[in-house]
PDB file of N, CA and C in Angstrom:
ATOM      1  N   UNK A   1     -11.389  -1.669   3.817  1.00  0.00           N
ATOM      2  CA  UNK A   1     -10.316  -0.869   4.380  1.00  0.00           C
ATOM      3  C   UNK A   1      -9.709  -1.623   5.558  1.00  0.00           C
ATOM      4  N   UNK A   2      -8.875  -1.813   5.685  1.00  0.00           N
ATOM      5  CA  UNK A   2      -8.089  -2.603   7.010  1.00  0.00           C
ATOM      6  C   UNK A   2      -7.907  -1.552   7.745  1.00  0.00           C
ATOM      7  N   UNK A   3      -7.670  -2.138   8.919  1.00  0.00           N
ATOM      8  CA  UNK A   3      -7.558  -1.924  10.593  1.00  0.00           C
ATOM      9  C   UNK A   3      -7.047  -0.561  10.697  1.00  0.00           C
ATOM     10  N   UNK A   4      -5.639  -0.698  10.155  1.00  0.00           N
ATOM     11  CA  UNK A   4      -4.984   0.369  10.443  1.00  0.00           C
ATOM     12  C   UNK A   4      -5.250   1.623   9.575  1.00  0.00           C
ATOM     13  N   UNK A   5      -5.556   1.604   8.257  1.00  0.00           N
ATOM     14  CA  UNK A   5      -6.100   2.587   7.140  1.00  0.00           C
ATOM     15  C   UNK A   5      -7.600   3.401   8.038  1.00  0.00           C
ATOM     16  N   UNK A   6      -8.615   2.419   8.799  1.00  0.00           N
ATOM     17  CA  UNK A   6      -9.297   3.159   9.731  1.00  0.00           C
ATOM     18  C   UNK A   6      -8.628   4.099  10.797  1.00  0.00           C
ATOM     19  N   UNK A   7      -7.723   3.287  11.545  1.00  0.00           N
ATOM     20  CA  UNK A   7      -7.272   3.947  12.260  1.00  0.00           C
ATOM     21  C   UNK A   7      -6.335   5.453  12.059  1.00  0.00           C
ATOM     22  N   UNK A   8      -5.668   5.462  11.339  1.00  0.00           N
ATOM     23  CA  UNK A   8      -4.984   6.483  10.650  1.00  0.00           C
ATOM     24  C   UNK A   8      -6.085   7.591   9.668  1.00  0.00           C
ATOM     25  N   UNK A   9      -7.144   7.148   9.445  1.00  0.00           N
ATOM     26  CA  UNK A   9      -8.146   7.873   8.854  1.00  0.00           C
ATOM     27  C   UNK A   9      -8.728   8.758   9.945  1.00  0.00           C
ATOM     28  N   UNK A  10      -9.055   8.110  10.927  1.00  0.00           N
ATOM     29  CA  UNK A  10     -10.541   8.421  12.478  1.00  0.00           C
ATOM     30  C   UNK A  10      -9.014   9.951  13.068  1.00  0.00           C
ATOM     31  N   UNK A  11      -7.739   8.847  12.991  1.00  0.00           N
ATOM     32  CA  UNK A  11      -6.923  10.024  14.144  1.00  0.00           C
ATOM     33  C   UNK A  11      -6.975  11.637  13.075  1.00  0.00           C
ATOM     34  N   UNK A  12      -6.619  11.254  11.750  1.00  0.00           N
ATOM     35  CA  UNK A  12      -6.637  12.684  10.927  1.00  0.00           C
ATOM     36  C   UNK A  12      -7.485  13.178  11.349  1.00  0.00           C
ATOM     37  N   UNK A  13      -8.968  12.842  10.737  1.00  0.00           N
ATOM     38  CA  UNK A  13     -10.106  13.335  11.236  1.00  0.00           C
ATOM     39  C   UNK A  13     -10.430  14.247  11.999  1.00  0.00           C
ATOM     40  N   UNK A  14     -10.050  13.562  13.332  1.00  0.00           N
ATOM     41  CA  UNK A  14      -9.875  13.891  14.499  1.00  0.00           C
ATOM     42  C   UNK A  14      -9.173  15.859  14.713  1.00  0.00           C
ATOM     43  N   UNK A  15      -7.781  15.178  14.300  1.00  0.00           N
ATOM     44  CA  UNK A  15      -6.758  16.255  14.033  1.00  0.00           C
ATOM     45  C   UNK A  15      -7.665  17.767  13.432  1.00  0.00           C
ATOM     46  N   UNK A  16      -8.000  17.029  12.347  1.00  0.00           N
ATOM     47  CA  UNK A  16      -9.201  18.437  11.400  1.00  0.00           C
ATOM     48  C   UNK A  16      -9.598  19.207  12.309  1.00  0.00           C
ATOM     49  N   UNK A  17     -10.755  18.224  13.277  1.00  0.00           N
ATOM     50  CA  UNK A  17     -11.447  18.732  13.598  1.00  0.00           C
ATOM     51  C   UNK A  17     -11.034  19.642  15.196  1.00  0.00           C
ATOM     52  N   UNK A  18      -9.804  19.262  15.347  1.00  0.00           N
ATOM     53  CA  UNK A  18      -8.964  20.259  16.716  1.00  0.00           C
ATOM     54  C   UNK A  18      -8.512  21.396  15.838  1.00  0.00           C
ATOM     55  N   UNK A  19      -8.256  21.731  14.284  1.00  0.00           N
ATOM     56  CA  UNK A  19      -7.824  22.776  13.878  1.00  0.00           C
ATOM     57  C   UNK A  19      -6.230  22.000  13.657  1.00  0.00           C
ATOM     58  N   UNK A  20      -5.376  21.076  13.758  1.00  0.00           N
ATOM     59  CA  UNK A  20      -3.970  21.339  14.195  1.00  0.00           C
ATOM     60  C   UNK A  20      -3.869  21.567  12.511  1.00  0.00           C
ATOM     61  N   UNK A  21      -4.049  21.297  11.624  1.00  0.00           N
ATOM     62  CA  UNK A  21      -4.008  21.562  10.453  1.00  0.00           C
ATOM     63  C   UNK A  21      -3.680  22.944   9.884  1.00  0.00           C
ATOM     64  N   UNK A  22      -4.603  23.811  10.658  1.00  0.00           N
ATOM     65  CA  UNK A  22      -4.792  24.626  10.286  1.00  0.00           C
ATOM     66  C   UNK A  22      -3.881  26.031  10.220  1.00  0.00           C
ATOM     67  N   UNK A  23      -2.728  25.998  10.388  1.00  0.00           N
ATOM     68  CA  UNK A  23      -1.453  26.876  10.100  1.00  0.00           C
ATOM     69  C   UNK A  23      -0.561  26.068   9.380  1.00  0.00           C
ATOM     70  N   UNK A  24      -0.236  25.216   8.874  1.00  0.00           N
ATOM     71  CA  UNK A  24       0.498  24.763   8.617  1.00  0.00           C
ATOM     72  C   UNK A  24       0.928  25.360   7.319  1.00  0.00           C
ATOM     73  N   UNK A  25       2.296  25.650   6.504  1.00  0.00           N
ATOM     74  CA  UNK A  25       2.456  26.481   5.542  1.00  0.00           C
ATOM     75  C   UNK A  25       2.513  25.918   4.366  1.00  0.00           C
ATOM     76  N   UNK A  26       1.960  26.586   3.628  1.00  0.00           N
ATOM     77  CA  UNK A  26       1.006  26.462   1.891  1.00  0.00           C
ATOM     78  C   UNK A  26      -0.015  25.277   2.110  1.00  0.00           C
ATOM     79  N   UNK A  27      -0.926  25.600   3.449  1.00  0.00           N
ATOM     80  CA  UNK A  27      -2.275  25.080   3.297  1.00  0.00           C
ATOM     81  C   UNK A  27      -3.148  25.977   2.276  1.00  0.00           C
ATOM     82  N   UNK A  28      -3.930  25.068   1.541  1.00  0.00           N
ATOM     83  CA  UNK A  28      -4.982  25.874   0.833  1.00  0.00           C
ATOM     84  C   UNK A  28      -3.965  25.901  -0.586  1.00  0.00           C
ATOM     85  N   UNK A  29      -2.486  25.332  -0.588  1.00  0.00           N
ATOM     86  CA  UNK A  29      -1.835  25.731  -2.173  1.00  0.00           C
ATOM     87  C   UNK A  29      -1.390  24.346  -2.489  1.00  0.00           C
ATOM     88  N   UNK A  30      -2.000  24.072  -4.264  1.00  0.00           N
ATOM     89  CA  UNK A  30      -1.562  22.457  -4.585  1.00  0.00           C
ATOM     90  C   UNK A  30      -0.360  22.662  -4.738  1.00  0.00           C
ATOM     91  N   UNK A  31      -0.044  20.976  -4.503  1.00  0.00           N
ATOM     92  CA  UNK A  31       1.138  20.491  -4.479  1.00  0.00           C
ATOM     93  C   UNK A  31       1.928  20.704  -5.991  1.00  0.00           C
ATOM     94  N   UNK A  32       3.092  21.400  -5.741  1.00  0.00           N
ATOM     95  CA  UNK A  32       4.015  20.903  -7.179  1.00  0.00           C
ATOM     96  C   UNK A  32       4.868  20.218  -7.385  1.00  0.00           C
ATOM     97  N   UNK A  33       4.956  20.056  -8.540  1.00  0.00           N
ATOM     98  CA  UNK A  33       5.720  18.474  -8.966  1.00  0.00           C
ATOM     99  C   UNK A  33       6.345  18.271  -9.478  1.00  0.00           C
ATOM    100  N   UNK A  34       6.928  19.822 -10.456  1.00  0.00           N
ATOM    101  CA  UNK A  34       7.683  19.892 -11.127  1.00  0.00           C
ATOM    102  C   UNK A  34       9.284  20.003 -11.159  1.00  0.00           C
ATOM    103  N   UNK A  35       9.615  19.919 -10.014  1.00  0.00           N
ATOM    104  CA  UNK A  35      11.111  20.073  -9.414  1.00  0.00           C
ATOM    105  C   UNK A  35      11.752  18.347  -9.703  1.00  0.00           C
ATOM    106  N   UNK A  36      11.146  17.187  -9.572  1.00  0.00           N
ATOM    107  CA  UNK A  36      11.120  16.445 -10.388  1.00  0.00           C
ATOM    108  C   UNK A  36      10.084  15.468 -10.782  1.00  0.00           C
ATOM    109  N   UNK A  37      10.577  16.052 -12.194  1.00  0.00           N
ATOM    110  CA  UNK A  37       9.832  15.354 -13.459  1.00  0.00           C
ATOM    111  C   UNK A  37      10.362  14.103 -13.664  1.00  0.00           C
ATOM    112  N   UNK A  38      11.279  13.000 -13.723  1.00  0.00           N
ATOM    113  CA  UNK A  38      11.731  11.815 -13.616  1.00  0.00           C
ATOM    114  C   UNK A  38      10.955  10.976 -12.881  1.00  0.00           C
ATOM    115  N   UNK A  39      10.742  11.487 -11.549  1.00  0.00           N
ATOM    116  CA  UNK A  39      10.051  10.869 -10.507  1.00  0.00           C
ATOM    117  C   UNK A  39       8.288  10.378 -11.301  1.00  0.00           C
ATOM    118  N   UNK A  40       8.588   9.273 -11.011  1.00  0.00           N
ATOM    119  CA  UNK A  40       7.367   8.103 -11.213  1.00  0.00           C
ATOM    120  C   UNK A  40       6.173   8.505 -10.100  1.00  0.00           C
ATOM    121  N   UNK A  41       4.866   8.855 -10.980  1.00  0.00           N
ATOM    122  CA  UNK A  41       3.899   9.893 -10.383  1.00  0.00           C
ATOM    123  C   UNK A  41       3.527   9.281  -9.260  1.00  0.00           C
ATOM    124  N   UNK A  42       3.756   8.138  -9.074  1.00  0.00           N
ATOM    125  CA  UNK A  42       2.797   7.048  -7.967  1.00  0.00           C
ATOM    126  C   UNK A  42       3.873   7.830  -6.684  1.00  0.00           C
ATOM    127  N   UNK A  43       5.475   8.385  -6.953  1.00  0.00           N
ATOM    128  CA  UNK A  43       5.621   8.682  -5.706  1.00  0.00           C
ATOM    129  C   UNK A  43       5.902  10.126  -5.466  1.00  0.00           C
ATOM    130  N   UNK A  44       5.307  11.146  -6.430  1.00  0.00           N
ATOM    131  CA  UNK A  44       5.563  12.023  -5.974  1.00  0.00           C
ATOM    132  C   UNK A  44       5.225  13.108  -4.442  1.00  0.00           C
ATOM    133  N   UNK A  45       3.813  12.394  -4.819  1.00  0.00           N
ATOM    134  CA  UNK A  45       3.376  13.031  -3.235  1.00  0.00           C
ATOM    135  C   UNK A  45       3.961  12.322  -2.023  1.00  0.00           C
ATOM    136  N   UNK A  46       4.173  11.949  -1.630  1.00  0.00           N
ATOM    137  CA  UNK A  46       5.603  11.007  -0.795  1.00  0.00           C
ATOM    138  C   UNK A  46       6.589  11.922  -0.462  1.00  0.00           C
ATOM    139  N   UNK A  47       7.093  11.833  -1.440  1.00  0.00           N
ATOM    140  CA  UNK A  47       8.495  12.562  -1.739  1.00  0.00           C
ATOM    141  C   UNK A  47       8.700  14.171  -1.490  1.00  0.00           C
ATOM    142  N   UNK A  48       7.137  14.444  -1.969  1.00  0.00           N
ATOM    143  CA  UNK A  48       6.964  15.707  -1.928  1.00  0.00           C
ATOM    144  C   UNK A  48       7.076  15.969  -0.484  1.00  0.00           C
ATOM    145  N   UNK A  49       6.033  15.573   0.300  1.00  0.00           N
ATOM    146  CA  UNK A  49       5.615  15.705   2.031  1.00  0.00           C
ATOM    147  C   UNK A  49       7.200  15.394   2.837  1.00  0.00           C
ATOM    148  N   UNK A  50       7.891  14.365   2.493  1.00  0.00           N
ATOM    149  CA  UNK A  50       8.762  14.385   3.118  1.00  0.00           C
ATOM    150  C   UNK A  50      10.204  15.878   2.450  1.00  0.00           C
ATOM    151  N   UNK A  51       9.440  16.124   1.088  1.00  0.00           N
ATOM    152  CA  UNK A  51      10.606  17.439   0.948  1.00  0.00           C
ATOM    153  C   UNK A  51      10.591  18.602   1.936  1.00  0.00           C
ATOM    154  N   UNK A  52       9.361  18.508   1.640  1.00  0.00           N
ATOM    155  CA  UNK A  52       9.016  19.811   2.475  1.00  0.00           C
ATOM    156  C   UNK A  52       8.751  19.617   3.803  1.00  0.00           C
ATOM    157  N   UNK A  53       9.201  18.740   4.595  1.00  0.00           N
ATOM    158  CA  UNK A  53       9.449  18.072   5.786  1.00  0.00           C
ATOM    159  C   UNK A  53      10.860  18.360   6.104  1.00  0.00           C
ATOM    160  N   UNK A  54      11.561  18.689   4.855  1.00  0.00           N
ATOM    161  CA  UNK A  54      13.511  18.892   5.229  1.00  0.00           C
ATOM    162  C   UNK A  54      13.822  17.594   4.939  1.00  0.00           C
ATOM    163  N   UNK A  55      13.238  16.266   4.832  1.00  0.00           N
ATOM    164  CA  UNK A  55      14.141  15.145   4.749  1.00  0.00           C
ATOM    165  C   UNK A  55      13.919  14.640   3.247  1.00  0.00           C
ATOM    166  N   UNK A  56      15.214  14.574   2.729  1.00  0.00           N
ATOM    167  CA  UNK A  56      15.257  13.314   1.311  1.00  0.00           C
ATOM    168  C   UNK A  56      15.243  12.523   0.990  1.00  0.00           C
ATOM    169  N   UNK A  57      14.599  11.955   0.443  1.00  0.00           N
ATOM    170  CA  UNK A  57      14.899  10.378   0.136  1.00  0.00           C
ATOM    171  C   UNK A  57      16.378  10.106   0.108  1.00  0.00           C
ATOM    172  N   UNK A  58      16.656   8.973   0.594  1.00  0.00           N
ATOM    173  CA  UNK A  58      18.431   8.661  -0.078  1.00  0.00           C
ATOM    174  C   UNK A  58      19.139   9.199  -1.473  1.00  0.00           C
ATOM    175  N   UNK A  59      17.955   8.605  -2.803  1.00  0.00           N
ATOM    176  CA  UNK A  59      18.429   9.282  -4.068  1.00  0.00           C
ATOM    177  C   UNK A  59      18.404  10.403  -4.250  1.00  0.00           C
ATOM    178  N   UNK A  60      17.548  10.914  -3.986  1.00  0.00           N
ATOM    179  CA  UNK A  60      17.385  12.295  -4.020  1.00  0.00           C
ATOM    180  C   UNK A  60      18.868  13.290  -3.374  1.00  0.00           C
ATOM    181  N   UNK A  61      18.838  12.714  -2.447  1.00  0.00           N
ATOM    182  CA  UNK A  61      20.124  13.381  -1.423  1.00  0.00           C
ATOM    183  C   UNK A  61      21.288  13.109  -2.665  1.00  0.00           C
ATOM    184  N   UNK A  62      21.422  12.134  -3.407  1.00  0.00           N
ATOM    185  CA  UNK A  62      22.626  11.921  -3.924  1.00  0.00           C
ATOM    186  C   UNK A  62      22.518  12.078  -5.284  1.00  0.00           C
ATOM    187  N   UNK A  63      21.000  12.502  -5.797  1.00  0.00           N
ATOM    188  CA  UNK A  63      20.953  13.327  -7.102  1.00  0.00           C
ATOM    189  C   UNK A  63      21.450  14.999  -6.918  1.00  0.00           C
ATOM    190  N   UNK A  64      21.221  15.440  -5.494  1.00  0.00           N
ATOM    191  CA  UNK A  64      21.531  16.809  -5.192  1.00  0.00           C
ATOM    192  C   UNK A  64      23.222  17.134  -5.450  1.00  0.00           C
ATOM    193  N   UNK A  65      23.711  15.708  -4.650  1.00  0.00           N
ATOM    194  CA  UNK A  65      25.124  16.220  -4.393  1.00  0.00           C
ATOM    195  C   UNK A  65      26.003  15.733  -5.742  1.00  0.00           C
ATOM    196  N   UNK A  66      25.238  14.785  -6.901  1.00  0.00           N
ATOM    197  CA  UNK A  66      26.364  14.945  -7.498  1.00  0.00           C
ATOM    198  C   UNK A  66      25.798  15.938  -8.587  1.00  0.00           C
ATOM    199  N   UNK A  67      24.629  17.088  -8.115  1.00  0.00           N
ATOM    200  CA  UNK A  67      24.490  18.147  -8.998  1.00  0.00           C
ATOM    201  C   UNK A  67      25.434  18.962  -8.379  1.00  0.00           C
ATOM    202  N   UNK A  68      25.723  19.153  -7.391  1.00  0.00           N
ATOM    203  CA  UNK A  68      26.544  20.311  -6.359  1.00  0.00           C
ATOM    204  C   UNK A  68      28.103  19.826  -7.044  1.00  0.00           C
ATOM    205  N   UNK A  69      28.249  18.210  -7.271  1.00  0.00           N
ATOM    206  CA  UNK A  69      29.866  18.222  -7.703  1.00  0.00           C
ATOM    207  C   UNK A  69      29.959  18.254  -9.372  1.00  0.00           C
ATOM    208  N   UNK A  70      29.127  17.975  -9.788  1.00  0.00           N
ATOM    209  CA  UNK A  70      28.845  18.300 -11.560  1.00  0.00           C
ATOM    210  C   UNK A  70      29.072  20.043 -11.399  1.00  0.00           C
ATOM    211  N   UNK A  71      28.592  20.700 -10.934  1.00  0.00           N
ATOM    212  CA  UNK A  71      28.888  22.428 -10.634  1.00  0.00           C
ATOM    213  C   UNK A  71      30.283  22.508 -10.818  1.00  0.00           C
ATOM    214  N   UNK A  72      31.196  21.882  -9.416  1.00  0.00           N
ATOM    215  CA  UNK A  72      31.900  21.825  -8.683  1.00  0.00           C
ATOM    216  C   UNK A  72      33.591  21.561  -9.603  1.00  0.00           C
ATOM    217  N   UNK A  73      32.703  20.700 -10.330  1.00  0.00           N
ATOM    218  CA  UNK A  73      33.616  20.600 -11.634  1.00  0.00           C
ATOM    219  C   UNK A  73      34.096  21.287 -12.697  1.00  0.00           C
ATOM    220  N   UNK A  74      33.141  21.730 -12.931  1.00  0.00           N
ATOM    221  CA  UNK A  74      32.708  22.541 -14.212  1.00  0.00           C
ATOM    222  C   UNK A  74      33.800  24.058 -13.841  1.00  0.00           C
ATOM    223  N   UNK A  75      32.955  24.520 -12.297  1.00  0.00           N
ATOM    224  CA  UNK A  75      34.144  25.632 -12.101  1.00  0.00           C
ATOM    225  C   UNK A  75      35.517  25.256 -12.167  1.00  0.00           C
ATOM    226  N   UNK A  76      35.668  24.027 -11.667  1.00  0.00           N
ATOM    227  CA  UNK A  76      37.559  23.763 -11.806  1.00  0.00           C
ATOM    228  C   UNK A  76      38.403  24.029 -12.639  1.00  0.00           C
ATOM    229  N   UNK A  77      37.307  22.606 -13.752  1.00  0.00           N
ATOM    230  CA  UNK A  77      38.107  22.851 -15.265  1.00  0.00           C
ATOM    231  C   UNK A  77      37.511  23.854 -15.804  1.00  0.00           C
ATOM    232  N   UNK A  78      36.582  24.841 -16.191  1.00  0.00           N
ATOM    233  CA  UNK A  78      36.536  25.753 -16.875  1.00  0.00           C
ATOM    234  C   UNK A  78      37.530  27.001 -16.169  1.00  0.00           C
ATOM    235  N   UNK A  79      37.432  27.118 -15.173  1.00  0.00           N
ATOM    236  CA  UNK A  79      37.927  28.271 -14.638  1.00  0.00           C
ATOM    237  C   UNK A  79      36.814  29.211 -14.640  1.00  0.00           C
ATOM    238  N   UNK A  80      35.112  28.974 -14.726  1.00  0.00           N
ATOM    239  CA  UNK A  80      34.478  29.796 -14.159  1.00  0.00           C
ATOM    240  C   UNK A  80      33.422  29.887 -13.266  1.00  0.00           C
ATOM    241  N   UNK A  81      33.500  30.807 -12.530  1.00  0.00           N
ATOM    242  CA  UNK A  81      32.424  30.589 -11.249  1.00  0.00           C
ATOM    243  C   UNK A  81      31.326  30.929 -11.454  1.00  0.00           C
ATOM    244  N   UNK A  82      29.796  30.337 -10.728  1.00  0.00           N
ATOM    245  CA  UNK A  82      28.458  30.858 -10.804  1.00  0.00           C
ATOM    246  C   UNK A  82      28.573  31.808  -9.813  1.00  0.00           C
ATOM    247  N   UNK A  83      27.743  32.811 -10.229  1.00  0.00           N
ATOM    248  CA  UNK A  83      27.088  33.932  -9.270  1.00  0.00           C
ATOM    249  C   UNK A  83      25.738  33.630  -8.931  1.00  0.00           C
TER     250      UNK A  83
END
């Protein structure tokens, strides 16, 4: 294990054992993964922690928005709106 993988291991640890863990929301509930399925498994937990952190990856941010303008479209030329 290198230097820093200790070090980042001992501070968690640490953390545990002050409790700061311990409110944090959907402790105690596994992670899901299914919001995307594309995503290559090696990074979902990544991706995941930083979702639910509020921040996106870059692609992600720009898989969202051209779902928001694929919508965006659809109402134009069809002429109909989602509820």
């Amino acid at each position: 294990m290198l230097l820093i993988e200790r070090i980042a291991e001992e501070r968690i640890r640490k953390a545990i054992d002050r409790g700061e863990f311990d409110d944090l929301p959907l402790k105690g509930e596994p992670l899901r993964f299914d919001d995307e399925p594309d995503m290559p498994s090696s990074l979902r937990a990544s991706y995941k922690i930083l979702k639910n952190a509020g921040v996106l990856p870059e692609e992600l941010q720009l898989q969202k928005e051209i779902r928001s303008l694929e919508t965006d479209w659809t109402r134009v030329t069809t002429g109909k709106r989602n509820k």
